[in-house]
Protein backbone atom coordinates (compact mmCIF):
# COMPACT_ATOMS: atom_id res chain seq x y z
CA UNK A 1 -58.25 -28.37 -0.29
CA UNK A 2 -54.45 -28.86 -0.12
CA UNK A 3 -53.94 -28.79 -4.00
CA UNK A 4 -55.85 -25.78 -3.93
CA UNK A 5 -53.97 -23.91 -1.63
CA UNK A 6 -51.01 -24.77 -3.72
CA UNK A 7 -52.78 -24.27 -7.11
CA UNK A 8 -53.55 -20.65 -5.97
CA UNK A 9 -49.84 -19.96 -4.03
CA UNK A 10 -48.38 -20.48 -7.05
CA UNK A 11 -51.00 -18.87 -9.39
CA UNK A 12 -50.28 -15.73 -7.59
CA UNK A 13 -46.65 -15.79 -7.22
CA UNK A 14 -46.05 -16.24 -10.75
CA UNK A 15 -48.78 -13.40 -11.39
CA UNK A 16 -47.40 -10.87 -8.32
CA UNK A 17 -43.66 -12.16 -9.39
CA UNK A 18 -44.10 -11.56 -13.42
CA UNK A 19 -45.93 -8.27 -12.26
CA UNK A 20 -41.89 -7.11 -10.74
CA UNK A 21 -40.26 -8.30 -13.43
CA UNK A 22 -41.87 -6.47 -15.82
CA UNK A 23 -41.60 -3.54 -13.83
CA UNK A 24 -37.85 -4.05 -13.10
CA UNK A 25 -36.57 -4.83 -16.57
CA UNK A 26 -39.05 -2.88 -18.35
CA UNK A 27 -40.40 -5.65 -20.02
CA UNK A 28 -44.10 -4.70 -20.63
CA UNK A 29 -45.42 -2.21 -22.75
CA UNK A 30 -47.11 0.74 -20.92
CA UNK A 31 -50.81 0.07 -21.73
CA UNK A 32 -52.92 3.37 -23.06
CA UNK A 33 -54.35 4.72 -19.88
CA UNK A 34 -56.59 7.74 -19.61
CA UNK A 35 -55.65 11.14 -18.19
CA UNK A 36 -56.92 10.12 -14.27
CA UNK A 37 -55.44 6.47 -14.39
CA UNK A 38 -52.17 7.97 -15.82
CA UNK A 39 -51.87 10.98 -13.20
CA UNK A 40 -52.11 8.70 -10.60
CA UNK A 41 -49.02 6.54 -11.93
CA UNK A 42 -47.07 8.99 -12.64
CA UNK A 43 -47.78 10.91 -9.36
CA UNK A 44 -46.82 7.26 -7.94
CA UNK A 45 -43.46 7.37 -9.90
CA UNK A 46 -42.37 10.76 -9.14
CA UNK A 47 -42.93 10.25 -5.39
CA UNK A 48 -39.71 8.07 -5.98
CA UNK A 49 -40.22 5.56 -3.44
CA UNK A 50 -43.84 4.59 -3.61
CA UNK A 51 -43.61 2.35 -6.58
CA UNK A 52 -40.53 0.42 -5.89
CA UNK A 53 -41.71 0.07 -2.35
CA UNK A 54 -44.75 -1.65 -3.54
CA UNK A 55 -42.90 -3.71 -6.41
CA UNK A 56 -40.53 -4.64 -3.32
CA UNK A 57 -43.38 -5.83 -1.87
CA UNK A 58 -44.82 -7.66 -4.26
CA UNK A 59 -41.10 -9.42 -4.97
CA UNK A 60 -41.31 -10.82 -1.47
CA UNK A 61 -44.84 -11.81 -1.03
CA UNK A 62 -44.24 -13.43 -4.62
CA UNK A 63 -41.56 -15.80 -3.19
CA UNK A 64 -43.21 -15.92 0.01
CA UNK A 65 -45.93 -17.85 -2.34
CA UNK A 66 -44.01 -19.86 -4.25
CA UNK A 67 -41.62 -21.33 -1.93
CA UNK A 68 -44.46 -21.87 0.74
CA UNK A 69 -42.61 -20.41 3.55
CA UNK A 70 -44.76 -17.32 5.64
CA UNK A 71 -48.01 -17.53 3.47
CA UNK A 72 -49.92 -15.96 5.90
CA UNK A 73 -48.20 -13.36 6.68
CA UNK A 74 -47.62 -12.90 2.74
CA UNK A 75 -51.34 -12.84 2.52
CA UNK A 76 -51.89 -10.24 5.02
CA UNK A 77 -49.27 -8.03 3.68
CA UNK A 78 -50.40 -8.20 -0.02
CA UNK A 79 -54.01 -7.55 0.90
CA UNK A 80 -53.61 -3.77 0.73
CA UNK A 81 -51.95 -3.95 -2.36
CA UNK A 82 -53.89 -6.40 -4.12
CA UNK A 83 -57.64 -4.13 -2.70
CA UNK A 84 -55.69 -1.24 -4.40
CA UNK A 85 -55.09 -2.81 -7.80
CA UNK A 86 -58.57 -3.95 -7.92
CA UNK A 87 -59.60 -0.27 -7.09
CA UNK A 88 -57.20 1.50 -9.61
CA UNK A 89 -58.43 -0.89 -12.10
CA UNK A 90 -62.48 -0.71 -10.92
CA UNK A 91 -62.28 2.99 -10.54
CA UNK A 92 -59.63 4.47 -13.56
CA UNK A 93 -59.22 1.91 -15.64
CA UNK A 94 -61.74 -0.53 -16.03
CA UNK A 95 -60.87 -2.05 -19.55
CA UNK A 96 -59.52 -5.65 -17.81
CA UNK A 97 -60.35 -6.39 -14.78
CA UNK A 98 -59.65 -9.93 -15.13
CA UNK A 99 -56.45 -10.24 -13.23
CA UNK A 100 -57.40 -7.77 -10.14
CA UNK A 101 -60.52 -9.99 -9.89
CA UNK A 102 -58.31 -13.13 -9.85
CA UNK A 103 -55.86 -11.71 -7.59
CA UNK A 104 -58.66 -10.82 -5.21
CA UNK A 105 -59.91 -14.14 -5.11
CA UNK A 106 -56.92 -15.62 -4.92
CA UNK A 107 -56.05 -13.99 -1.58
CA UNK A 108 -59.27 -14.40 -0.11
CA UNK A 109 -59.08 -17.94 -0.71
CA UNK A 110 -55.38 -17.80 1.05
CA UNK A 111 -57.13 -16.33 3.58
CA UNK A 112 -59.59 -18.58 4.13
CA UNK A 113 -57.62 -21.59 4.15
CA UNK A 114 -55.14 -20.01 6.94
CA UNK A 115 -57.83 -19.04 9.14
CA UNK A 116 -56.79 -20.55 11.54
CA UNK A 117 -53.66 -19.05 11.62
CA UNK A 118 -55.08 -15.73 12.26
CA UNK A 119 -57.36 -16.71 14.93
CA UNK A 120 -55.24 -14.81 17.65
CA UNK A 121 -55.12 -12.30 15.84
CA UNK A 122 -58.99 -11.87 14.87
CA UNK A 123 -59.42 -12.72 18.94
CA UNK A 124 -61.76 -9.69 20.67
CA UNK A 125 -59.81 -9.39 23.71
């Protein structure tokens, strides 16, 4: 169970953290999206913050992953985000929906593993 927690940590870092650095440097071609999928990027863009906010985001969870240090809190943070990309892709743009899939999983499995962690939290009190 411990490899696996560190198999998936890094799996998702490196996919969250290539995500960012695509983004950044402008690294990845835009893929052909159709006219809903694209008016919601683009209304995401020319809000101005949205986007880099949730790149930002992403950049910290990414480390957060990889260097091992507040995965929990990393995996409740991302949750939203990661829900969202499965959605966009589920709902606008289902072509691949390999990755959102994976990065679902991924994060439940995170979850899972740090239950414990969030038992306080989860606590009906």
């Amino acid at each position: 169970m411990k490899i696996a927690v560190i198999v998936v940590r890094i799996v998702l870092g490196l996919l969250f953290l290539v995500s960012v650095i695509g983004f950044v440097f402008n690294l990845m071609p835009q893929p052909k999206l159709e006219q809903n999928a694209m008016l919601f990027i683009t209304g995401m863009m020319a809000s101005g913050y949205l986007l880099p906010l949730v790149k930002g985001v992403e950049f910290l969870c990414a480390v957060a992953f990889l260097t091992g240090r507040f995965v929990p809190l990393a995996t409740v943070v991302i949750f939203p985000i990661t829900v969202n990309i499965l959605l966009f892709h589920g709902v606008l743009a289902p072509d691949n929906m390999v990755v959102p899939v994976i990065l679902l999983l991924g994060n439940l499995f995170l979850a899972y593993a740090y239950r414990a962690k969030f038992a306080t939290v989860l606590a009906a009190r």
